[in-house]
N, C-alpha and C. Protein backbone atom coordinates (compact mmCIF):
# COMPACT_ATOMS: atom_id res chain seq x y z
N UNK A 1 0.81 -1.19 0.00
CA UNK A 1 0.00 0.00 0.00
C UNK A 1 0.86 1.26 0.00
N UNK A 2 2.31 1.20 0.72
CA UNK A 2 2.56 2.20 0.96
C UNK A 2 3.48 2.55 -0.45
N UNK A 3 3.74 1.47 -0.87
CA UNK A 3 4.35 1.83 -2.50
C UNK A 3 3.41 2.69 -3.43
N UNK A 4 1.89 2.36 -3.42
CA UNK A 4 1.36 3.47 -4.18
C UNK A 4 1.33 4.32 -3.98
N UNK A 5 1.01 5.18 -2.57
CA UNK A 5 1.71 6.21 -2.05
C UNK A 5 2.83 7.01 -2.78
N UNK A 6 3.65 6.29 -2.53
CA UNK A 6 4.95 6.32 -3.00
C UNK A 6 5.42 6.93 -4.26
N UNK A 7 4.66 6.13 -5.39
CA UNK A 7 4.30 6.14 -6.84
C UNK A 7 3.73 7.24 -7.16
N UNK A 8 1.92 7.81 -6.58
CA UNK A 8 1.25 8.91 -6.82
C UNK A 8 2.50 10.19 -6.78
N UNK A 9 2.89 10.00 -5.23
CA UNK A 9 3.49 11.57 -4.92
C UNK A 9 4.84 11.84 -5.71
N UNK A 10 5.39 10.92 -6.20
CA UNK A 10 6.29 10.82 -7.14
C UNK A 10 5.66 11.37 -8.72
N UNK A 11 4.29 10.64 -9.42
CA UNK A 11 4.10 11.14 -10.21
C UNK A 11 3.71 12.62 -9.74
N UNK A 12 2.63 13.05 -8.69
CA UNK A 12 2.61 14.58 -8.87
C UNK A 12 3.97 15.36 -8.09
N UNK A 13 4.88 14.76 -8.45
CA UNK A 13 6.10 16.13 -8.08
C UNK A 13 6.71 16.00 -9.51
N UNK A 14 6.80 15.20 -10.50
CA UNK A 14 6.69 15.34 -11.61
C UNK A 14 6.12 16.15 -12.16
N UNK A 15 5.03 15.93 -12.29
CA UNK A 15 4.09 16.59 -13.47
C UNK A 15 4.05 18.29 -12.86
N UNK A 16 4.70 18.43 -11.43
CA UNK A 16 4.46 19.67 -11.26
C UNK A 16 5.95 20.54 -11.10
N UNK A 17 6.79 19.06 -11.36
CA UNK A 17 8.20 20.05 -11.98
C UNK A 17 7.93 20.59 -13.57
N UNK A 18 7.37 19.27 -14.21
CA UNK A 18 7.38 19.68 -15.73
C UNK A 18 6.68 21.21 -15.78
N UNK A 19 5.20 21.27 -14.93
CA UNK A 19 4.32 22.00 -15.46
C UNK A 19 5.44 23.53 -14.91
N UNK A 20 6.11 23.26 -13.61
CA UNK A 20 7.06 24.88 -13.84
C UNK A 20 7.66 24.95 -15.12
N UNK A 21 8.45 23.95 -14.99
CA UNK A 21 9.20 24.36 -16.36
C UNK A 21 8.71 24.36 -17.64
N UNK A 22 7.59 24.07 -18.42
CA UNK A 22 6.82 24.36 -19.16
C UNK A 22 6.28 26.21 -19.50
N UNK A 23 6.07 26.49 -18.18
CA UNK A 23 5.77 27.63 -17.73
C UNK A 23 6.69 28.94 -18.23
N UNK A 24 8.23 28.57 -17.00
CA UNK A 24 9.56 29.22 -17.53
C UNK A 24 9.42 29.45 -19.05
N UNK A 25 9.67 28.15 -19.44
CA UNK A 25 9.90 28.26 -21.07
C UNK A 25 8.86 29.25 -21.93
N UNK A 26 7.50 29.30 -21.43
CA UNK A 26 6.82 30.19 -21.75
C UNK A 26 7.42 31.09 -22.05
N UNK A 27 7.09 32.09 -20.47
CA UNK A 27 7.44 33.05 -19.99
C UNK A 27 8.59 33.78 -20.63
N UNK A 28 10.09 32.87 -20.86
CA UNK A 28 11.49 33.48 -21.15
C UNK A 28 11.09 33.45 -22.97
N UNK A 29 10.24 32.93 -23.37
CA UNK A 29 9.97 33.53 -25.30
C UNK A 29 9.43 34.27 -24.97
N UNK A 30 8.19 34.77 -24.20
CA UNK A 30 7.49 35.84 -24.32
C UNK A 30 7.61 37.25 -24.00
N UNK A 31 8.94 37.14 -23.21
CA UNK A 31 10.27 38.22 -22.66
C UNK A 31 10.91 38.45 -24.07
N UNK A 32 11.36 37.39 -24.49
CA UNK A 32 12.13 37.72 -25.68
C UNK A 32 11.49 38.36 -26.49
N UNK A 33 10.16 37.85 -27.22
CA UNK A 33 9.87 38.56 -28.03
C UNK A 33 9.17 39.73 -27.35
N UNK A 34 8.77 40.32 -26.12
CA UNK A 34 8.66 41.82 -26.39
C UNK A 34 9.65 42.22 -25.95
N UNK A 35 11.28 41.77 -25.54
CA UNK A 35 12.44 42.59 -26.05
C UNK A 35 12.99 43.17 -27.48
N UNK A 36 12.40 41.77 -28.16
CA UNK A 36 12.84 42.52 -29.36
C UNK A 36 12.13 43.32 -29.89
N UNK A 37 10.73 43.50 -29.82
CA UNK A 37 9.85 44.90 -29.87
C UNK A 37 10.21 46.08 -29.52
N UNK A 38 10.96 45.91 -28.20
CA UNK A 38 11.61 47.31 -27.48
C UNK A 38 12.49 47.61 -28.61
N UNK A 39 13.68 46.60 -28.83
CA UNK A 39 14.80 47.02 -29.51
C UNK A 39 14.38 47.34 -30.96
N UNK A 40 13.35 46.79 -31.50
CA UNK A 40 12.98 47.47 -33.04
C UNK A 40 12.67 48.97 -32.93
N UNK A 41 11.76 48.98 -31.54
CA UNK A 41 11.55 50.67 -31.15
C UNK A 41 12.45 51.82 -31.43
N UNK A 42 13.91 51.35 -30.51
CA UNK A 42 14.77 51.61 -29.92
C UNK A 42 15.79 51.94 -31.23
N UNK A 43 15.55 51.06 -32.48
CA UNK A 43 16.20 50.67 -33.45
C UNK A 43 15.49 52.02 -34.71
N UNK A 44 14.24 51.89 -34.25
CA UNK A 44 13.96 53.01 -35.05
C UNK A 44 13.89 54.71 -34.38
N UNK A 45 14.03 54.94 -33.54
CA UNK A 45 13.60 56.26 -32.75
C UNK A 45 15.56 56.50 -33.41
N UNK A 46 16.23 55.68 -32.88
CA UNK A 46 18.04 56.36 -33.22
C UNK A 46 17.98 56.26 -34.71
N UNK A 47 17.39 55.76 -35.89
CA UNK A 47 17.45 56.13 -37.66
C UNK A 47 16.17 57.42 -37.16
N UNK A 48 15.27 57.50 -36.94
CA UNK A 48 15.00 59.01 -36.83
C UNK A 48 15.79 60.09 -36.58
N UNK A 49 16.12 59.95 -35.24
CA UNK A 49 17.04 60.85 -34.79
C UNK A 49 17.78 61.06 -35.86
N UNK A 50 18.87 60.52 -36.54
CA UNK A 50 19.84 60.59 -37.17
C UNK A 50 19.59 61.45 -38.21
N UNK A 51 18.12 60.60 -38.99
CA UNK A 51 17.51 61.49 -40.19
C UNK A 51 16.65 62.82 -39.58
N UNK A 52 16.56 63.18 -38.75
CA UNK A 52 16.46 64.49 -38.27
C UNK A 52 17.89 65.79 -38.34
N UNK A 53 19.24 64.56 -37.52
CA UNK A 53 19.93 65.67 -37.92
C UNK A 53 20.77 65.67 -38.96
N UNK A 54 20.67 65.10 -39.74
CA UNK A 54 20.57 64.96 -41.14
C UNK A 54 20.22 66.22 -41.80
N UNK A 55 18.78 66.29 -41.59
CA UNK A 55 17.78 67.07 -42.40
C UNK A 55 18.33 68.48 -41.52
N UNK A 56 18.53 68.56 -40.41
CA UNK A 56 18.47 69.95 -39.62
C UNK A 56 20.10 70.57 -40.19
N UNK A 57 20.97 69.87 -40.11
CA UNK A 57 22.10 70.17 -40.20
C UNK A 57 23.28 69.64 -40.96
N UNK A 58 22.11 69.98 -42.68
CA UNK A 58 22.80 70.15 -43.88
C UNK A 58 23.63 70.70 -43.86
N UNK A 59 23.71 71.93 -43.73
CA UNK A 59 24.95 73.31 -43.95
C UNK A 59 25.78 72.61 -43.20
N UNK A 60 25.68 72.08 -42.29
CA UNK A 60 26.80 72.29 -41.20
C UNK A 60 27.68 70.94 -41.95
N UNK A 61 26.94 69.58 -41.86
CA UNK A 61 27.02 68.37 -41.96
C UNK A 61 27.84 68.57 -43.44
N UNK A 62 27.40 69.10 -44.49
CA UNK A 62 28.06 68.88 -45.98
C UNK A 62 27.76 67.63 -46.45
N UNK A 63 28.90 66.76 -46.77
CA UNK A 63 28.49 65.75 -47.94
C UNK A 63 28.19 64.67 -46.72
N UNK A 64 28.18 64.69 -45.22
CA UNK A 64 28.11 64.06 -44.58
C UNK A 64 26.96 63.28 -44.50
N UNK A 65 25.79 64.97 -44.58
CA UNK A 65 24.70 64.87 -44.37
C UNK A 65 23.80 63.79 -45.56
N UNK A 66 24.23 63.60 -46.74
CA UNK A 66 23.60 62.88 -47.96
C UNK A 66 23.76 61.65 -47.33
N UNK A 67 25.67 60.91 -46.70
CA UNK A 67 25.28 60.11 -46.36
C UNK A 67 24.84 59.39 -45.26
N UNK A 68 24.19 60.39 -44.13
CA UNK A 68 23.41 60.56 -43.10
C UNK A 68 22.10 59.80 -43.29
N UNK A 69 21.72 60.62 -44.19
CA UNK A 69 20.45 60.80 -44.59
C UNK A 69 19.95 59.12 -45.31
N UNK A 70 21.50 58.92 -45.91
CA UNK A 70 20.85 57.84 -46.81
C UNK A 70 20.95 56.68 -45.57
N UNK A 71 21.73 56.44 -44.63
CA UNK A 71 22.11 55.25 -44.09
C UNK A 71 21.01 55.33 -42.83
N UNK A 72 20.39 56.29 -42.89
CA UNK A 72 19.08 56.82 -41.90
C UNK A 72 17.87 56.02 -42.67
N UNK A 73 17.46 56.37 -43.57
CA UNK A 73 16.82 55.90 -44.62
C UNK A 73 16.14 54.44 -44.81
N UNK A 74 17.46 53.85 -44.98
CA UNK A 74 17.67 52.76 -45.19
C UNK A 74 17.96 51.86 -43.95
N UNK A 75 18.20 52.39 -42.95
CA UNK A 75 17.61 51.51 -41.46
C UNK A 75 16.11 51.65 -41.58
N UNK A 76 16.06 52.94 -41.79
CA UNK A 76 14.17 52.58 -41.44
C UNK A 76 13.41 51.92 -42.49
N UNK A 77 13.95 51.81 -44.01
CA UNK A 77 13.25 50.79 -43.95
C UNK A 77 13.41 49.22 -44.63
N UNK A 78 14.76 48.83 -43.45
CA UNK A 78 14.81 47.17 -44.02
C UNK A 78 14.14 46.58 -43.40
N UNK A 79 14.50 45.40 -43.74
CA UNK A 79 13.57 43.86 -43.23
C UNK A 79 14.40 43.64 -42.29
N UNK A 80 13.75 42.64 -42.15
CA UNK A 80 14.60 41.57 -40.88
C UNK A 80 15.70 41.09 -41.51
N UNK A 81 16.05 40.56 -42.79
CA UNK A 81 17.23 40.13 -43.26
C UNK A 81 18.43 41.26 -43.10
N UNK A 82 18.00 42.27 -43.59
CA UNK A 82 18.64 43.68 -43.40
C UNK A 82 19.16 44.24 -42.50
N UNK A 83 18.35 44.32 -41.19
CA UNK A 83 18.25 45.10 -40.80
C UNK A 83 19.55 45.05 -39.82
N UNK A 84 19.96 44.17 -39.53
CA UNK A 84 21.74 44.40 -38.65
C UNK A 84 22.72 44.89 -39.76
N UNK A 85 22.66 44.79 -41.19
CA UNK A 85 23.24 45.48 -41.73
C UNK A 85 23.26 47.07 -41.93
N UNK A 86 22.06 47.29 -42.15
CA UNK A 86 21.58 48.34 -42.30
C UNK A 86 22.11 49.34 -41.01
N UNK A 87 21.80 49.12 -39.69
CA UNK A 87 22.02 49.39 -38.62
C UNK A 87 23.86 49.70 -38.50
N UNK A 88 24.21 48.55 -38.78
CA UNK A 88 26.03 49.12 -38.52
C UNK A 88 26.46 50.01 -39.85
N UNK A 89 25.71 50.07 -40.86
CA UNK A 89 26.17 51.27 -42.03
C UNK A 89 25.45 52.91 -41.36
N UNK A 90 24.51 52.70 -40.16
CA UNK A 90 24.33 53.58 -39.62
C UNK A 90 25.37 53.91 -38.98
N UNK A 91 25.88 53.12 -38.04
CA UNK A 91 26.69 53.30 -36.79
C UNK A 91 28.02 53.60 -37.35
N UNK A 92 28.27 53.39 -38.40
CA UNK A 92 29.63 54.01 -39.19
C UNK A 92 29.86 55.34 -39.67
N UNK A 93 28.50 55.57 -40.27
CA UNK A 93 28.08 56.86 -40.53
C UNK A 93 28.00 57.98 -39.79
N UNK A 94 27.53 57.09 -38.55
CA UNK A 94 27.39 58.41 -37.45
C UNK A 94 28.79 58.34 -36.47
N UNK A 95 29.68 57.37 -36.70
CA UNK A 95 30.87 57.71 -36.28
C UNK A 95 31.70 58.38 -37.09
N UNK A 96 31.70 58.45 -38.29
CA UNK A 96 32.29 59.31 -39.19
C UNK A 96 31.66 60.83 -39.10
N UNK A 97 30.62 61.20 -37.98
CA UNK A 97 30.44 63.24 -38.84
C UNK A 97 31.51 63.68 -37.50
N UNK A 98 31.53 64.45 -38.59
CA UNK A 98 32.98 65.55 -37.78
C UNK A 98 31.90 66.45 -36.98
N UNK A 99 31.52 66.45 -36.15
CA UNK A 99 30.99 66.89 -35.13
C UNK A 99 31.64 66.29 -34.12
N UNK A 100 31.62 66.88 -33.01
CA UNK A 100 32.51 66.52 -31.37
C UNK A 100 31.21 65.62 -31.10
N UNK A 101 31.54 64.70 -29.57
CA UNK A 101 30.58 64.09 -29.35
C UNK A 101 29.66 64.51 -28.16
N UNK A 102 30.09 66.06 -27.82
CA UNK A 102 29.55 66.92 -26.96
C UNK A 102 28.67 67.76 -27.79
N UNK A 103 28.97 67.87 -29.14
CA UNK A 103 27.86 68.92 -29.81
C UNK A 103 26.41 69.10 -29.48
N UNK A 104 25.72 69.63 -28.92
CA UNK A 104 24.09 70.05 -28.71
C UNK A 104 23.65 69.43 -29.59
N UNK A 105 24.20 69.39 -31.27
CA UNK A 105 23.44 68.84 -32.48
C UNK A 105 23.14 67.29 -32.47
N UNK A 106 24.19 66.72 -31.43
CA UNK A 106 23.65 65.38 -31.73
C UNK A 106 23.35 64.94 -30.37
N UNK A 107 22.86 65.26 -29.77
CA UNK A 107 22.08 65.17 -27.98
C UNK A 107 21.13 64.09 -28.53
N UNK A 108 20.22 64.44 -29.13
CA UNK A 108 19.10 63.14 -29.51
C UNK A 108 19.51 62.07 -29.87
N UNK A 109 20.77 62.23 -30.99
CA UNK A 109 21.60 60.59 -31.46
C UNK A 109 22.13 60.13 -30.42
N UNK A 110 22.49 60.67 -29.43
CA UNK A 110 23.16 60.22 -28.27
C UNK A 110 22.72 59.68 -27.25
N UNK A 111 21.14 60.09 -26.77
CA UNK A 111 20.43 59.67 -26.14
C UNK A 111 20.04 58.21 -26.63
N UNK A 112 19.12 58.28 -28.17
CA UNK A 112 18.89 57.38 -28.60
C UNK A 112 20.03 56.30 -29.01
N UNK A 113 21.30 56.81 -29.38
CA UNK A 113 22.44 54.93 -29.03
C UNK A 113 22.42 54.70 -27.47
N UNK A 114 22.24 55.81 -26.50
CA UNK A 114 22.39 55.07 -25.06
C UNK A 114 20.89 53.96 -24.64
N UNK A 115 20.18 54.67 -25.64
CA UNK A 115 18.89 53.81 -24.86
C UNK A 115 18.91 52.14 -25.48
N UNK A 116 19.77 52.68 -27.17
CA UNK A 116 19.63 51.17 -28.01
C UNK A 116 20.73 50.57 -27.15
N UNK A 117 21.63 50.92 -26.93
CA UNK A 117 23.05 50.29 -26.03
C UNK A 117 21.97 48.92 -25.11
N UNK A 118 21.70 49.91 -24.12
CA UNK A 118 20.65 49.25 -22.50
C UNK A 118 19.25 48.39 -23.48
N UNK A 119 18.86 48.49 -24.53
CA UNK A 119 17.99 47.66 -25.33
C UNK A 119 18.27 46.34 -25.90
N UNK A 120 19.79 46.48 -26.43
CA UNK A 120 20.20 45.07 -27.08
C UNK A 120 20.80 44.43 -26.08
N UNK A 121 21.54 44.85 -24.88
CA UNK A 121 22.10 43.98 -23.89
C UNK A 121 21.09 43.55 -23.19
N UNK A 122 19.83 44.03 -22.94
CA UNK A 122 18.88 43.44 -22.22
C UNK A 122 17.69 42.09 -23.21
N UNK A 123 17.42 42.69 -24.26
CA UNK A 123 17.51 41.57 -25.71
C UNK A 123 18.55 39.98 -25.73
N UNK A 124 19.47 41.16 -25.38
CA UNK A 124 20.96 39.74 -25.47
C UNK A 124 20.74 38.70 -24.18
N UNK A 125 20.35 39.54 -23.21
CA UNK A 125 20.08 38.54 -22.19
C UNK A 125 19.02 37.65 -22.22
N UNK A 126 17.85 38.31 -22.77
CA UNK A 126 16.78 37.38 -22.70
C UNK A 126 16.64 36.11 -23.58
N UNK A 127 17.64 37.21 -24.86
CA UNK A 127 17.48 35.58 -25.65
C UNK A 127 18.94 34.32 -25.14
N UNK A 128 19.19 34.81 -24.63
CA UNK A 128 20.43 33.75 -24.26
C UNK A 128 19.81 33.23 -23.15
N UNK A 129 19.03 33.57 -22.19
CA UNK A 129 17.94 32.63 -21.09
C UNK A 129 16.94 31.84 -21.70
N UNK A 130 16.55 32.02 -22.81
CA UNK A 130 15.51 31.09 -23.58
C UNK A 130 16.20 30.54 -23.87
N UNK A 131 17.67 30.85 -25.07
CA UNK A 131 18.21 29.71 -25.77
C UNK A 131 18.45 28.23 -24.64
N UNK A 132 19.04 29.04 -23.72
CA UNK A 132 19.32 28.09 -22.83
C UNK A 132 18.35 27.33 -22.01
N UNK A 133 17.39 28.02 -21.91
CA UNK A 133 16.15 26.72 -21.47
C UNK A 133 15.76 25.88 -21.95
N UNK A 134 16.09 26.09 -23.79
CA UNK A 134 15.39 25.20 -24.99
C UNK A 134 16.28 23.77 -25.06
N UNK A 135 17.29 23.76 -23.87
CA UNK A 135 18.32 22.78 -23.89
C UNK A 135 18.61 21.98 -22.78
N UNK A 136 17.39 22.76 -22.18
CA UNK A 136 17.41 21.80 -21.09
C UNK A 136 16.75 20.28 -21.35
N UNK A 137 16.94 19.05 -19.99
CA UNK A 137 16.67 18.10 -20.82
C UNK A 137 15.34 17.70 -20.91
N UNK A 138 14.66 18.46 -20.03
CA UNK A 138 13.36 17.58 -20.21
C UNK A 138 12.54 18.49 -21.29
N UNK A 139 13.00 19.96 -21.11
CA UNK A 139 12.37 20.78 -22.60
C UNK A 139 12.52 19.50 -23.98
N UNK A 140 13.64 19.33 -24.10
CA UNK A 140 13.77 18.48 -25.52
C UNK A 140 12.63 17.24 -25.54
N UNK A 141 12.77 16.31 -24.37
CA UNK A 141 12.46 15.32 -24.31
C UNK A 141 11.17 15.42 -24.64
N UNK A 142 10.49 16.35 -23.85
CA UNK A 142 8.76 16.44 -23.78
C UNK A 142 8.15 17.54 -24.76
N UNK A 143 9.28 17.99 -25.85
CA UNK A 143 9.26 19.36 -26.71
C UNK A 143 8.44 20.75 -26.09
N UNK A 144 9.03 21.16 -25.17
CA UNK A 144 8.01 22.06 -24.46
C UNK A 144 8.35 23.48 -25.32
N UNK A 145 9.21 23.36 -26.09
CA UNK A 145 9.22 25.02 -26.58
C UNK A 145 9.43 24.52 -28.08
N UNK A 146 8.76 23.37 -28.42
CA UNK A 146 8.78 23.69 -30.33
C UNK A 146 7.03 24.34 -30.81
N UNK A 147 6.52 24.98 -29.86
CA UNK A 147 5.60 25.84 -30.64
C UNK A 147 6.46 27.48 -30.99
N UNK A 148 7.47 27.53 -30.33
CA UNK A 148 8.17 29.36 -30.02
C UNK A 148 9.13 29.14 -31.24
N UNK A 149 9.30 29.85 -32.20
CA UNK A 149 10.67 29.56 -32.80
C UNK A 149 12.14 30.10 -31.71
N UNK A 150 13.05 29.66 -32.29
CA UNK A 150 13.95 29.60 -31.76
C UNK A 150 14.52 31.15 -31.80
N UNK A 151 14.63 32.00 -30.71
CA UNK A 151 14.97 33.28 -30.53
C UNK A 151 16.45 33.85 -30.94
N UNK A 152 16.31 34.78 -31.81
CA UNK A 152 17.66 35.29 -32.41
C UNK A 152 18.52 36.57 -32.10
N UNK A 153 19.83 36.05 -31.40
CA UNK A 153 20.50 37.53 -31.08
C UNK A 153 20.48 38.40 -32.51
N UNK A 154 20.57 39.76 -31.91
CA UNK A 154 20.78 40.54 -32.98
C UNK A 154 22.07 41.23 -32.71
N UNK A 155 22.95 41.29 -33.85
CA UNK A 155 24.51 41.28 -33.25
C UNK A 155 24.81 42.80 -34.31
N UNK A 156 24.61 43.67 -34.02
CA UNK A 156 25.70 44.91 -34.45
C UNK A 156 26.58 45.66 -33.23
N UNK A 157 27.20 46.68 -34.01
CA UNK A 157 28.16 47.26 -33.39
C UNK A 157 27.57 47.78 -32.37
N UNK A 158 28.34 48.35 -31.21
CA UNK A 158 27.97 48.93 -30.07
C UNK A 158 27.57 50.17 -30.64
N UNK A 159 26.84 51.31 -30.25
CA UNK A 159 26.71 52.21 -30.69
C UNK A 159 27.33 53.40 -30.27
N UNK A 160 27.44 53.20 -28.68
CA UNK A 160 27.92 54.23 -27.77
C UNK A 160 29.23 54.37 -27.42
């Protein structure tokens, strides 16, 4: 008698480890993907910015500003295949204007790489806590995360 005992409370500490970790696994895709929402945000507010001072500070900017404008442009509007490319032809661009990095003119670009900076490292974390849950062993065994696709760092240059 006391073996079934035994057996039951064994199966429910099971089924109620799985059902946490079922849960987790949720939870750490559904982090991920509205991190990467933030960081598309985050991804577009700094190609605004940029194409703002772009547009504001032609005269000043010169031939800078065309290719400001264009590498502004063209972050805002790639795809997903694109778009880490697109992004570091920004971040080159805007390390190349001869402006100081104290100038008033670029306060907004500056704000907006500090916020994308604190956006992709927090992105980077989340998806590296999913990746790593998707490997745990009983995730595989019992497929608890093949409805989520598999979450993707997004890897460009630092900005800041």
């Amino acid at each position: 008698m006391w073996w079934v005992v035994g057996v039951v409370a064994l199966i429910v500490l099971a089924s109620t480890y799985l059902t946490w970790t079922a849960t987790r696994v949720e939870r750490l895709h559904r982090r991920s993907a509205a991190a990467r929402e933030a960081l598309d945000g985050k991804l577009t507010a700094r190609a605004l910015a940029a194409a703002a001072l772009a547009s504001k500070e032609r005269p000043t900017l010169g031939r800078y500003a065309d290719a400001l404008d264009a590498a502004a442009r063209a972050a805002l509007e790639s795809v997903d295949g694109q778009r880490e490319d697109t992004q570091n032809d920004l971040t080159r661009v805007l390390r190349e204007l001869p402006l100081s990095p104290d100038a008033p003119e670029l306060a907004a670009v500056l704000r907006a790489n500090r916020r994308l900076s604190i956006a992709r490292q927090l992105h980077s974390d989340v998806v590296r806590d999913a990746r790593s849950s998707r490997w745990r062993r009983m995730v595989r065994v019992f497929g608890l995360a093949r409805r989520h696709p598999e979450p993707r760092f997004f890897d460009i240059d630092d900005p800041v």
